[in-house]
C-alpha atoms as a PDB file:
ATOM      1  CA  UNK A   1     -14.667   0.863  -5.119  1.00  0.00           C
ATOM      2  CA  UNK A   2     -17.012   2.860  -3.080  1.00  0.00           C
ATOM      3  CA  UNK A   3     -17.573   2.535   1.003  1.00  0.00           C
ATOM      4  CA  UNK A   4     -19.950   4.084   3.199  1.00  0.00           C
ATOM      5  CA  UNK A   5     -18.225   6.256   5.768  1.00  0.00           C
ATOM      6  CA  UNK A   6     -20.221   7.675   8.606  1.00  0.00           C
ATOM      7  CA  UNK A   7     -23.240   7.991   6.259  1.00  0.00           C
ATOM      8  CA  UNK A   8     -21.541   9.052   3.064  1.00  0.00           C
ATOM      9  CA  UNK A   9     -19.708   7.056   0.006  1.00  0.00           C
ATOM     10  CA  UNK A  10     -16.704   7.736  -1.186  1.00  0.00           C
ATOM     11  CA  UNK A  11     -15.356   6.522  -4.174  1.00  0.00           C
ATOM     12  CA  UNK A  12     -11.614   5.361  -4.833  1.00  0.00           C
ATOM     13  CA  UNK A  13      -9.998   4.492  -8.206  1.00  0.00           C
ATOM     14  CA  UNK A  14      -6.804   2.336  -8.349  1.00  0.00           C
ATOM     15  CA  UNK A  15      -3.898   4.593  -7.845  1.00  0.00           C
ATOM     16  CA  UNK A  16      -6.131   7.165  -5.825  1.00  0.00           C
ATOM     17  CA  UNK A  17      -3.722   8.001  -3.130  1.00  0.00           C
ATOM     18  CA  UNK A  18      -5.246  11.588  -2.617  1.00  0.00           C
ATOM     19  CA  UNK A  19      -8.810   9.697  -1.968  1.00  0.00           C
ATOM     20  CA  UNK A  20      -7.171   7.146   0.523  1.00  0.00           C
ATOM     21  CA  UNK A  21      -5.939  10.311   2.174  1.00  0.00           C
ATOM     22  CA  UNK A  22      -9.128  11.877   2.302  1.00  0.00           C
ATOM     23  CA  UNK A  23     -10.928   8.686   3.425  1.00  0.00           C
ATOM     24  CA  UNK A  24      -9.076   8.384   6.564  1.00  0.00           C
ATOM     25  CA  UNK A  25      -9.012  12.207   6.986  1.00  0.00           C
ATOM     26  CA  UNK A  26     -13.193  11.432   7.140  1.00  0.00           C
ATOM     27  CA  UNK A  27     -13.136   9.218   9.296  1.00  0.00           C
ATOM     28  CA  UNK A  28     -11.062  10.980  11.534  1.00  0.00           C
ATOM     29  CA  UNK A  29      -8.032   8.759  11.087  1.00  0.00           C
ATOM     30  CA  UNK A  30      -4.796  10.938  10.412  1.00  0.00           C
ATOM     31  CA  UNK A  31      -2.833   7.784   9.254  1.00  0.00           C
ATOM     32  CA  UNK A  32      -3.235   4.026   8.535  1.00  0.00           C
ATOM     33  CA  UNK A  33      -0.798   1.315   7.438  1.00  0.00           C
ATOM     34  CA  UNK A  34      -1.204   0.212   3.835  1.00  0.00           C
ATOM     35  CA  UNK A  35       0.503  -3.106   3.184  1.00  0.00           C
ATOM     36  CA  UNK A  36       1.734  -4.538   0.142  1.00  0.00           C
ATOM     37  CA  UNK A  37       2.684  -8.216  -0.082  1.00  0.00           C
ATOM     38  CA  UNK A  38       4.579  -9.954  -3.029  1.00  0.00           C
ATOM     39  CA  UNK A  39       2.318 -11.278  -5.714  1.00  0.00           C
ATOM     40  CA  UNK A  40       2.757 -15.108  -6.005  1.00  0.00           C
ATOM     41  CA  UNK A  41       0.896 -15.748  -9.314  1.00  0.00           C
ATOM     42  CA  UNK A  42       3.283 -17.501 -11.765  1.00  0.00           C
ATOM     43  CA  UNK A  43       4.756 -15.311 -14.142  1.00  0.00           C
ATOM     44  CA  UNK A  44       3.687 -12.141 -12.211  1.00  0.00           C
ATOM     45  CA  UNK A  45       6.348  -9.432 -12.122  1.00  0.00           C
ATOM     46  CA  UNK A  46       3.752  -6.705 -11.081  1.00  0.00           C
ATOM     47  CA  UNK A  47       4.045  -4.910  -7.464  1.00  0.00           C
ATOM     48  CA  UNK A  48       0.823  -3.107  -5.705  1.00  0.00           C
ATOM     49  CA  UNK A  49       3.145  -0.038  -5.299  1.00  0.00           C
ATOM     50  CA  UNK A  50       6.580   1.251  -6.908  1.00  0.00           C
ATOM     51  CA  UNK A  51       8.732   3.071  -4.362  1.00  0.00           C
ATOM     52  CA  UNK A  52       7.383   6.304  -5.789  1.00  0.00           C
ATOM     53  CA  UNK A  53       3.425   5.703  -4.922  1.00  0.00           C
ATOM     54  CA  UNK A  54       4.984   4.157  -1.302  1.00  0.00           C
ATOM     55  CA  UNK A  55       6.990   7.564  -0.425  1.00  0.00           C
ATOM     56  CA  UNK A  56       3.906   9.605  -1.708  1.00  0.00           C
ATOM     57  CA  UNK A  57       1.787   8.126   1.031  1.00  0.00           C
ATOM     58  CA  UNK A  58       4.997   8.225   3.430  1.00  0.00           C
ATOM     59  CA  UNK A  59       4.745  12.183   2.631  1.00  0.00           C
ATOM     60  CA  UNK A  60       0.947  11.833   3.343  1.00  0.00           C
ATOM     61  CA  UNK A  61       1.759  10.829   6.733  1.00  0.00           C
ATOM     62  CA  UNK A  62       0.415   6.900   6.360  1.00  0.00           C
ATOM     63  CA  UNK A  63       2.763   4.202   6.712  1.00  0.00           C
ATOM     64  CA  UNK A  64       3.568   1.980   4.240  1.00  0.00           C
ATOM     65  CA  UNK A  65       5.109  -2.088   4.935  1.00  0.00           C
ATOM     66  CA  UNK A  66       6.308  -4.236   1.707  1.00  0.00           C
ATOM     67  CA  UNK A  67       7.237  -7.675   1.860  1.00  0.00           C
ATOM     68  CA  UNK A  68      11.036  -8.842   1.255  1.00  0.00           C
ATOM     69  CA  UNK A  69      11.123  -8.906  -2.473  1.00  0.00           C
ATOM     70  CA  UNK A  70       7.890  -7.873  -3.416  1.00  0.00           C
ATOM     71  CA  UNK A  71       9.757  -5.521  -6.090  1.00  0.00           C
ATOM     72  CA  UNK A  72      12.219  -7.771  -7.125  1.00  0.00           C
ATOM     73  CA  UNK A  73      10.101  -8.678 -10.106  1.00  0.00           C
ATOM     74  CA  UNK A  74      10.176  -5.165 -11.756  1.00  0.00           C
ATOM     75  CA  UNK A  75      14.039  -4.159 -10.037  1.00  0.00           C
ATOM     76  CA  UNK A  76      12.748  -2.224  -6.855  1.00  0.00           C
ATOM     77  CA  UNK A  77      14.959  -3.573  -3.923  1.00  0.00           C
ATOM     78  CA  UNK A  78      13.905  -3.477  -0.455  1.00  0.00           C
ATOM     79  CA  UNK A  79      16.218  -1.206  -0.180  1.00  0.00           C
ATOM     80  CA  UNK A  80      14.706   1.363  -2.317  1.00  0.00           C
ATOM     81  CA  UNK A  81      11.399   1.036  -0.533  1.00  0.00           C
ATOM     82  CA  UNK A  82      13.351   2.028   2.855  1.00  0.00           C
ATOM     83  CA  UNK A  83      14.591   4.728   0.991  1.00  0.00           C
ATOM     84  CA  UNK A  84      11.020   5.605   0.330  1.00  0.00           C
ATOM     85  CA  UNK A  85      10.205   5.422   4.249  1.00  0.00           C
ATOM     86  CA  UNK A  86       8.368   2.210   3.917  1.00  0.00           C
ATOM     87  CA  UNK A  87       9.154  -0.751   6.080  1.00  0.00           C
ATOM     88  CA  UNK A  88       9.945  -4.565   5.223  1.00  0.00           C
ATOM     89  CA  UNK A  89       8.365  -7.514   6.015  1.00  0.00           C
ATOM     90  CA  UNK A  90      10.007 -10.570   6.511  1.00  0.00           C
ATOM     91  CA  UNK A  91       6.556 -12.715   5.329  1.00  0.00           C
ATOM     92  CA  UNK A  92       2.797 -11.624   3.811  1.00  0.00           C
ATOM     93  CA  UNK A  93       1.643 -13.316   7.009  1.00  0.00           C
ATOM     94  CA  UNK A  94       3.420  -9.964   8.438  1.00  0.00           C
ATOM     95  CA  UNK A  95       1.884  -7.757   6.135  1.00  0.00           C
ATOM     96  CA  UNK A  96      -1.780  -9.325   6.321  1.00  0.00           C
ATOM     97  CA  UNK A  97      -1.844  -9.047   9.905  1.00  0.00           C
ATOM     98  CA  UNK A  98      -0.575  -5.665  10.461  1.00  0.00           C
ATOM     99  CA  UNK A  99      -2.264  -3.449   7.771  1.00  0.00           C
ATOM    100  CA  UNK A 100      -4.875  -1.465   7.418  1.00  0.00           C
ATOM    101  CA  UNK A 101      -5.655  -2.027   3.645  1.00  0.00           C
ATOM    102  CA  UNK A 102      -3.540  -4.062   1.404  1.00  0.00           C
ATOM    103  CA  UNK A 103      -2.900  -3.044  -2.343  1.00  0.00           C
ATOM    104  CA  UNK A 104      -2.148  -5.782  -4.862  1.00  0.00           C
ATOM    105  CA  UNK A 105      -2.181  -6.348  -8.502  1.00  0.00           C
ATOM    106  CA  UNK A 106      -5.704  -6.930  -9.975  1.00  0.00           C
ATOM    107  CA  UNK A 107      -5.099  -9.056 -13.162  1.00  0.00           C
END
């Protein structure tokens, strides 16, 4: 996906956390909120972001919010995402309204 930012593109792959990083860094931004809801296709188990990828932005200095259960389907508890540093959303509504960019699974 590529964006124009004060003049310039800049390209980010999926799973590009450095290039999130440096995005907001551009635009002179030192954090944002990335959001991840729970997917609601049927028979999707996927999640935008494992704990792992959510404590990597943590230690990047964003903040990261995850709906109740969005890791359920591959056996990430919300608990493990709050051991991550990210916060929990009761609903996606909560998620949706609050983030800066939301990461979900592209099928």
């Amino acid at each position: 996906m590529a964006q124009q930012v004060q003049g310039m593109f800049v390209t980010m792959r999926a799973g590009s956390i450095g290039a999130v990083t440096v995005l907001f860094r551009i635009m002179g931004r030192i954090e944002m909120l990335v959001g991840v809801p729970k997917e609601i296709k049927t028979r999707e188990f996927r999640v935008g972001l494992v704990p792992s990828s959510a404590a990597e932005l943590v230690n990047r200095g964003h903040q990261v919010l995850v709906e109740t259960n969005a890791g359920i389907g591959i056996g990430a508890s919300d608990d493990e995402y709050r051991a991550a540093g990210a916060d929990i959303a009761a609903t996606a509504s909560d998620v949706f309204a609050k983030a800066d960019m939301i990461v979900k699974v592209k099928e």
